[in-house]
N, C-alpha and C. Protein backbone atom coordinates (compact mmCIF):
# COMPACT_ATOMS: atom_id res chain seq x y z
N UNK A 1 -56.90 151.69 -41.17
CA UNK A 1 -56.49 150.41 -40.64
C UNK A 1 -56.66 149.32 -41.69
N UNK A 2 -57.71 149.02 -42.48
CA UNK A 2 -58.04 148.38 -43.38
C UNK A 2 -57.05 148.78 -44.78
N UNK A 3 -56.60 149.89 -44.62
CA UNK A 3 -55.15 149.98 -45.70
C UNK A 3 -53.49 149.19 -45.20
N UNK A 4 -53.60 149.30 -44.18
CA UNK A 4 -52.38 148.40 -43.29
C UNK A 4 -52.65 146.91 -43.83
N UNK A 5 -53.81 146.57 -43.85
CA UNK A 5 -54.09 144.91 -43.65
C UNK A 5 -53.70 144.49 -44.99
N UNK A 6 -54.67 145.65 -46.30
CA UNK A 6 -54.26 145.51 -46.90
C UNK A 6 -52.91 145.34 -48.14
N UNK A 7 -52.11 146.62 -47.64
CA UNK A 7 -50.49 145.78 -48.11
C UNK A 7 -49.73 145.34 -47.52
N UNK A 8 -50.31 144.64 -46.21
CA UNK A 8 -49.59 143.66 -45.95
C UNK A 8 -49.75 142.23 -46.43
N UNK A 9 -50.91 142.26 -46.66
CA UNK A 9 -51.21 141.01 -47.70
C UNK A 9 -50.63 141.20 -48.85
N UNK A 10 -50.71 142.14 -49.33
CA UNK A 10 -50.08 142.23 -50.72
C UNK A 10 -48.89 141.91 -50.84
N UNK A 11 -48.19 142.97 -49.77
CA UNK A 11 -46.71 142.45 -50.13
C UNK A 11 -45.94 141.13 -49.43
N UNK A 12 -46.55 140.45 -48.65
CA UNK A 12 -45.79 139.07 -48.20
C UNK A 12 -46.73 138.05 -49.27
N UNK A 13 -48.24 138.67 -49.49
CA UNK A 13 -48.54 137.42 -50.93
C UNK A 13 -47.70 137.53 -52.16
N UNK A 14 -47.33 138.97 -52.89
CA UNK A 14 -46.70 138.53 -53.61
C UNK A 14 -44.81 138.52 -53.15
N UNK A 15 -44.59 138.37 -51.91
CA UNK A 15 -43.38 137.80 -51.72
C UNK A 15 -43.15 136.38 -51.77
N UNK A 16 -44.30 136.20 -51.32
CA UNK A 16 -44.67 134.22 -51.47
C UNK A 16 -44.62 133.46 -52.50
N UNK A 17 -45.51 134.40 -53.13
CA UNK A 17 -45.78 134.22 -55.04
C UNK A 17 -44.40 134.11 -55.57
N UNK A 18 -43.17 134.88 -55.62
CA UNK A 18 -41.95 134.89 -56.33
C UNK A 18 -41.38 133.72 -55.77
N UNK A 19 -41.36 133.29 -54.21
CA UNK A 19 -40.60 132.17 -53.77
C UNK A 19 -41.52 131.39 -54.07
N UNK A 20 -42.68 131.13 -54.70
CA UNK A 20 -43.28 129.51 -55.35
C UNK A 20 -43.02 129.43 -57.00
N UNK A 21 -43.11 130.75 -57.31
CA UNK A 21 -42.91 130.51 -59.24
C UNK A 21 -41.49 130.28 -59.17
N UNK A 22 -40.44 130.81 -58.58
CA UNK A 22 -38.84 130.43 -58.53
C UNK A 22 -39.02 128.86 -58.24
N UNK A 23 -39.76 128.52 -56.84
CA UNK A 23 -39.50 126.65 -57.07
C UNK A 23 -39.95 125.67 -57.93
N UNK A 24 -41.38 126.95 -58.40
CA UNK A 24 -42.01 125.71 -59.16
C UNK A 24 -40.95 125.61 -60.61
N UNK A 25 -40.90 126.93 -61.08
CA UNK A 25 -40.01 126.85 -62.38
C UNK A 25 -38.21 126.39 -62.27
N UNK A 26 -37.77 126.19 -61.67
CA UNK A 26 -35.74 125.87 -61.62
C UNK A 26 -35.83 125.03 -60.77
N UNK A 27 -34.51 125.00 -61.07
CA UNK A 27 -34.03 123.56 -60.07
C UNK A 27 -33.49 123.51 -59.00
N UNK A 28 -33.97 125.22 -58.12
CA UNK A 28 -33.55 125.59 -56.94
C UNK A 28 -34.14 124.52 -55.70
N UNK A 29 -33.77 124.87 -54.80
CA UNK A 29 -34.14 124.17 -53.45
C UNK A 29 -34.45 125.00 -52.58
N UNK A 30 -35.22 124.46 -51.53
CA UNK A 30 -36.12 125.83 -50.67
C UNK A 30 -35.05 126.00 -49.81
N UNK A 31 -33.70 125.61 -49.87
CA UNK A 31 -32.41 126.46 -49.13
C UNK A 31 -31.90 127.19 -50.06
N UNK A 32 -31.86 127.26 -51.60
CA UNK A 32 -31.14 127.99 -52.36
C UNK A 32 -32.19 129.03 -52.51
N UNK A 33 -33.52 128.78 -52.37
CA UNK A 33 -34.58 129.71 -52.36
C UNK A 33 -34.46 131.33 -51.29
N UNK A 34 -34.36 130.34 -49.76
CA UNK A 34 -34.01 131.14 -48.54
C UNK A 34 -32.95 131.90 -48.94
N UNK A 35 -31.57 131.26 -48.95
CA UNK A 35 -30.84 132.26 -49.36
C UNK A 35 -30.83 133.40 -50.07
N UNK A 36 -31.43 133.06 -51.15
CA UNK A 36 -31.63 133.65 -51.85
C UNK A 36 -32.42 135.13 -51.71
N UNK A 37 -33.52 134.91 -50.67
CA UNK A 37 -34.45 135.81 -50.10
C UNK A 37 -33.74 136.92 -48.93
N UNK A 38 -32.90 135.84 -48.01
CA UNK A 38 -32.02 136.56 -47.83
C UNK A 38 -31.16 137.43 -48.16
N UNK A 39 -30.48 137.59 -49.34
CA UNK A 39 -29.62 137.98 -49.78
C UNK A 39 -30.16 139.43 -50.20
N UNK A 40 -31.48 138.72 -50.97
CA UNK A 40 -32.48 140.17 -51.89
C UNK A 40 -32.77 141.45 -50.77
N UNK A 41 -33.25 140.88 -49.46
CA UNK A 41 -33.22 141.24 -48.73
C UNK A 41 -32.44 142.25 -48.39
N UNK A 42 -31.48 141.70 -48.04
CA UNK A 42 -30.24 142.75 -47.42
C UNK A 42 -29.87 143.93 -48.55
N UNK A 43 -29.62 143.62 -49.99
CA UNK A 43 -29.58 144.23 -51.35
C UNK A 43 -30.23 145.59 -51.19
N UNK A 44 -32.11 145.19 -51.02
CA UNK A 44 -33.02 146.20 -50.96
C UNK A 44 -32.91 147.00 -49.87
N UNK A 45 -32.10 146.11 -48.47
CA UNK A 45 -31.76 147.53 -47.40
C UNK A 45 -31.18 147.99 -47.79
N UNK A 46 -29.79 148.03 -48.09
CA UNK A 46 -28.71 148.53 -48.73
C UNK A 46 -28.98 149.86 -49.75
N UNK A 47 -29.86 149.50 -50.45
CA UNK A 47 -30.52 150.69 -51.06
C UNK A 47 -31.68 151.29 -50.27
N UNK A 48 -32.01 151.40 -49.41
CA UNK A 48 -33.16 151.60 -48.24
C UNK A 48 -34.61 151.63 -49.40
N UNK A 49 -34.67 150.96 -49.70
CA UNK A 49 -35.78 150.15 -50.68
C UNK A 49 -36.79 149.49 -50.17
N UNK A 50 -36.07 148.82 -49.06
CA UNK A 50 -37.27 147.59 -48.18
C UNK A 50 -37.68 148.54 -46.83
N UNK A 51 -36.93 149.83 -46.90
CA UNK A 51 -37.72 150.51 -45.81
C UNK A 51 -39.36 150.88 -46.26
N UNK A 52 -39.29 151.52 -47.17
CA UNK A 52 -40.24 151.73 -48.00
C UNK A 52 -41.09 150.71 -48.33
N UNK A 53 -40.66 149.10 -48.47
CA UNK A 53 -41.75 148.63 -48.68
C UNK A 53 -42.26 148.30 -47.75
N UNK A 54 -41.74 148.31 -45.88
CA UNK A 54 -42.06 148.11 -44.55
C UNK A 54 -43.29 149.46 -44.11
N UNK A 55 -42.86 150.32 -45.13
CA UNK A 55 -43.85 151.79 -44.69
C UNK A 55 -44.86 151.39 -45.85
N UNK A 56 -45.27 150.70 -46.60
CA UNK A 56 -46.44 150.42 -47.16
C UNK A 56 -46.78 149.30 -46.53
N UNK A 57 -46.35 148.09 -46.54
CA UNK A 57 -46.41 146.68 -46.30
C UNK A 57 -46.62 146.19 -44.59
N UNK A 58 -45.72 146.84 -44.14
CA UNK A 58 -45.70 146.70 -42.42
C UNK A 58 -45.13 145.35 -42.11
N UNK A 59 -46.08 144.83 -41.56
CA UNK A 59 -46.20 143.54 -40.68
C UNK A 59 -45.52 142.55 -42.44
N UNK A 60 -46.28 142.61 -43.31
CA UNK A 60 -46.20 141.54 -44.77
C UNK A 60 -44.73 141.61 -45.02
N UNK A 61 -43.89 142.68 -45.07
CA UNK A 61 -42.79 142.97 -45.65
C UNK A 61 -42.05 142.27 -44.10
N UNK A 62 -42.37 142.27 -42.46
CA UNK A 62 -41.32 141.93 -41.78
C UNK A 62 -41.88 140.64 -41.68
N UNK A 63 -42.31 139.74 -42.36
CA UNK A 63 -42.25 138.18 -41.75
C UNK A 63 -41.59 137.45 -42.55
N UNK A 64 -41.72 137.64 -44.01
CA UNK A 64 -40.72 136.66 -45.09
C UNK A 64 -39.46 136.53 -44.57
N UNK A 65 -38.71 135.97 -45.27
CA UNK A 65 -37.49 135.76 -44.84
C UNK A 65 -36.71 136.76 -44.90
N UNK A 66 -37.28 137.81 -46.09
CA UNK A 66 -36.52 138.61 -46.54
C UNK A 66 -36.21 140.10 -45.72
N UNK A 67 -36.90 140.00 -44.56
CA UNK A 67 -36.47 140.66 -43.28
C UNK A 67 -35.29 140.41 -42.56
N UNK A 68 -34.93 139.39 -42.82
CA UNK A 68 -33.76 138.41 -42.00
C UNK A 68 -32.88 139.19 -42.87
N UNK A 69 -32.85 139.40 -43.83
CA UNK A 69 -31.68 139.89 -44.27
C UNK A 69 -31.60 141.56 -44.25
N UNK A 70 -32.78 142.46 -44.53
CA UNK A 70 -32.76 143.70 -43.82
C UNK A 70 -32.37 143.88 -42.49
N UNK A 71 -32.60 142.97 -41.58
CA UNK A 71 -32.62 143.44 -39.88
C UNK A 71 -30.89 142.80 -40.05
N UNK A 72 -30.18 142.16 -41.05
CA UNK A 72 -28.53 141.80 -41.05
C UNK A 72 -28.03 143.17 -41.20
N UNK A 73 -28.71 143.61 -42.43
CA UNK A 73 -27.84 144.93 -42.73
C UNK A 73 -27.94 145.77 -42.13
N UNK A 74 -29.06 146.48 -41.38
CA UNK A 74 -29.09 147.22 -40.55
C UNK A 74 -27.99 146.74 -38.97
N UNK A 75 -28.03 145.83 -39.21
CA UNK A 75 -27.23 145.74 -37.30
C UNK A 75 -25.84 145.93 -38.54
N UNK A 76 -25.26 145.70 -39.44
CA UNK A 76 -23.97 145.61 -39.95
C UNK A 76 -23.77 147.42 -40.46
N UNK A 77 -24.81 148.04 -40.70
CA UNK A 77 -24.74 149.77 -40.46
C UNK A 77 -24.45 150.19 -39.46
N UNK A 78 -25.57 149.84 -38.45
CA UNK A 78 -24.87 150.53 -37.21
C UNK A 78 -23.80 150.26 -36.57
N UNK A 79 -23.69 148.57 -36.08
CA UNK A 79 -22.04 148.06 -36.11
C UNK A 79 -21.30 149.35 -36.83
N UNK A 80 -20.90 149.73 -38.07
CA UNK A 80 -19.67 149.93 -38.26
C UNK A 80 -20.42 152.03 -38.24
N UNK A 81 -21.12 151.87 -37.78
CA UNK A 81 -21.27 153.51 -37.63
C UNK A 81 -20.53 153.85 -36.27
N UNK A 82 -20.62 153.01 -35.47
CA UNK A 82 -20.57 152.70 -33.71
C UNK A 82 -19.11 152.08 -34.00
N UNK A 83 -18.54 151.25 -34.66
CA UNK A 83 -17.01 150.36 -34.08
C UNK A 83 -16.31 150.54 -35.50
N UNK A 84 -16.60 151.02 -36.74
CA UNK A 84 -15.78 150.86 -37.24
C UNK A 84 -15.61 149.34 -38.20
N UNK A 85 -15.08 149.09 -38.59
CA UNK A 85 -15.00 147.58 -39.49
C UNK A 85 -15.79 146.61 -38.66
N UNK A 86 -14.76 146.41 -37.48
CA UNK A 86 -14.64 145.62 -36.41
C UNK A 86 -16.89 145.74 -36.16
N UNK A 87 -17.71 146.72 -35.93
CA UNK A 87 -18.82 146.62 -35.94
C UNK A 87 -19.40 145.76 -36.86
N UNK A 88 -18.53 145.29 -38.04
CA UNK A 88 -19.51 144.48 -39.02
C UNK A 88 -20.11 143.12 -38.44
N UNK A 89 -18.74 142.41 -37.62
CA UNK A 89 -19.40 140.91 -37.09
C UNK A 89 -20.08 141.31 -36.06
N UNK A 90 -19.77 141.96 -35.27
CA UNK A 90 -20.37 142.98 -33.64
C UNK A 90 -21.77 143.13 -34.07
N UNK A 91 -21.93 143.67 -35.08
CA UNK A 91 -23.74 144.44 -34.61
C UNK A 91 -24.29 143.20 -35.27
N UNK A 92 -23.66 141.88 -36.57
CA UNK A 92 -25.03 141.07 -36.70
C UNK A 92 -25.42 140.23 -35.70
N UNK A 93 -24.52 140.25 -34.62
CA UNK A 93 -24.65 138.98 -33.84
C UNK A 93 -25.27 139.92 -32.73
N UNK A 94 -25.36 140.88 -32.22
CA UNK A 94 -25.71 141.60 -31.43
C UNK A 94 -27.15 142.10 -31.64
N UNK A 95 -27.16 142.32 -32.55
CA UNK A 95 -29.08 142.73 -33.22
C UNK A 95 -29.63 141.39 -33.62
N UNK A 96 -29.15 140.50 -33.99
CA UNK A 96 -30.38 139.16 -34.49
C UNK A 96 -30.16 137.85 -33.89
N UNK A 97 -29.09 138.45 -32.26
CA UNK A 97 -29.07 136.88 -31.67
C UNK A 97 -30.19 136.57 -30.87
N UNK A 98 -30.95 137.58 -30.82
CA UNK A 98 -32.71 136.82 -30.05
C UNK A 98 -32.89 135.99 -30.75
N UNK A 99 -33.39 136.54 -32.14
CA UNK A 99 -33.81 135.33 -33.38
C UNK A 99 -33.09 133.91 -33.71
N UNK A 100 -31.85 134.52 -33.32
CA UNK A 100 -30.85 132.85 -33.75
C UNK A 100 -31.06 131.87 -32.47
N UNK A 101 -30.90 132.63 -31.21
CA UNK A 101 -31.27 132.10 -30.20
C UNK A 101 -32.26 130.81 -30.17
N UNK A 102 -33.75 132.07 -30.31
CA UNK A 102 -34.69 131.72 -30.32
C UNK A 102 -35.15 130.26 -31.57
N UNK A 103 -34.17 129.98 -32.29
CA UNK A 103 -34.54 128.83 -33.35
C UNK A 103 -33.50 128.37 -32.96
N UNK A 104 -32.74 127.80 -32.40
CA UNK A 104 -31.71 127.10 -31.64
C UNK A 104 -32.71 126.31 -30.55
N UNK A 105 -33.24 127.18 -29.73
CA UNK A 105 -33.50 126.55 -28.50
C UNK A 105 -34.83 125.70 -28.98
N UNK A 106 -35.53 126.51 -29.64
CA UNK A 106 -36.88 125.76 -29.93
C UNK A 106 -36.61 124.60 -31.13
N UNK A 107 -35.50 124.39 -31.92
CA UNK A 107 -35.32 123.13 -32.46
C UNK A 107 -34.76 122.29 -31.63
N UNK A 108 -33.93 122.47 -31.07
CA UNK A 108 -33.64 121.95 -29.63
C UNK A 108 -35.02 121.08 -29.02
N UNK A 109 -36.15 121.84 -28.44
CA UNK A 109 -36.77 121.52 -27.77
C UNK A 109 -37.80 120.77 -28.57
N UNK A 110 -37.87 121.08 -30.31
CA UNK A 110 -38.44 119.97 -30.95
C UNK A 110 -37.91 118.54 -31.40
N UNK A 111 -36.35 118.55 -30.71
CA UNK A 111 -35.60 117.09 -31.25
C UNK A 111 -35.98 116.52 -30.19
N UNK A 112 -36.47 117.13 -28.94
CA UNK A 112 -36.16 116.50 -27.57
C UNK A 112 -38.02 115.83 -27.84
N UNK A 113 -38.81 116.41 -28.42
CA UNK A 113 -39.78 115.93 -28.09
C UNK A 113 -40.68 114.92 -29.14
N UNK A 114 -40.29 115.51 -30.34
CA UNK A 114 -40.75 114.63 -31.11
C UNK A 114 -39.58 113.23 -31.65
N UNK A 115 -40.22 112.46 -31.95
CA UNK A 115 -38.99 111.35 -32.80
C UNK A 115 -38.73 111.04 -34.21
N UNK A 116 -37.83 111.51 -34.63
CA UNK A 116 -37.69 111.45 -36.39
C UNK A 116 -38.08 110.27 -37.48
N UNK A 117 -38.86 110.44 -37.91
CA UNK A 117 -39.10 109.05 -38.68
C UNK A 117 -37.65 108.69 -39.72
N UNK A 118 -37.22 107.19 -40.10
CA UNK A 118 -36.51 107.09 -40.80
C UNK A 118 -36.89 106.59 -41.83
């Protein structure tokens, strides 16, 4: 159990670590950053790469962002294993609309409650 804890720290610290030396060093932005994590993300499913680092890492490897883009490619596999092309828009919106949901409603419910400073 104490091996679980441990690469999961490892691998979301040094996932953290690459998204702070990327901001601290260029002239990226923590949206060109995200994307960016995203993108790597999906890349390393694609090569089933980030499965492997989910079977060392666990919990560390699924909270970065860079899950968001594994759990894309996977619904865009099965989509088109199951429908064909047509599965590509089908399974991302079908596998990660809890998540989109779920940050919709709750920014939602943070415009409603807090007030924006100008």
């Amino acid at each position: 159990m104490m091996m679980e804890y441990f690469g999961a720290f490892v691998v979301c610290g040094l996932i953290c670590l690459a998204g702070q030396l990327i901001y601290d060093n260029t002239n990226l932005t923590p949206g060109h950053i995200t994307s960016l994590f995203v993108v790597l993300g999906a890349f390393l499913d694609f090569f089933n790469l980030y499965d492997k680092l989910v079977e060392f890492g666990h919990a560390g490897a699924l909270l970065p962002i860079t899950s968001f883009g594994h759990s894309l490619m996977h619904a865009v596999m099965e989509g088109v294993a199951q429908q064909g092309l047509l599965g590509i828009p089908l399974g991302m919106l079908d596998l990660t609309a809890a998540g989109i949901t779920s940050a919709i409603y709750f920014a939602f419910l943070a415009a409603l409650i807090f007030k924006p400073k100008l």
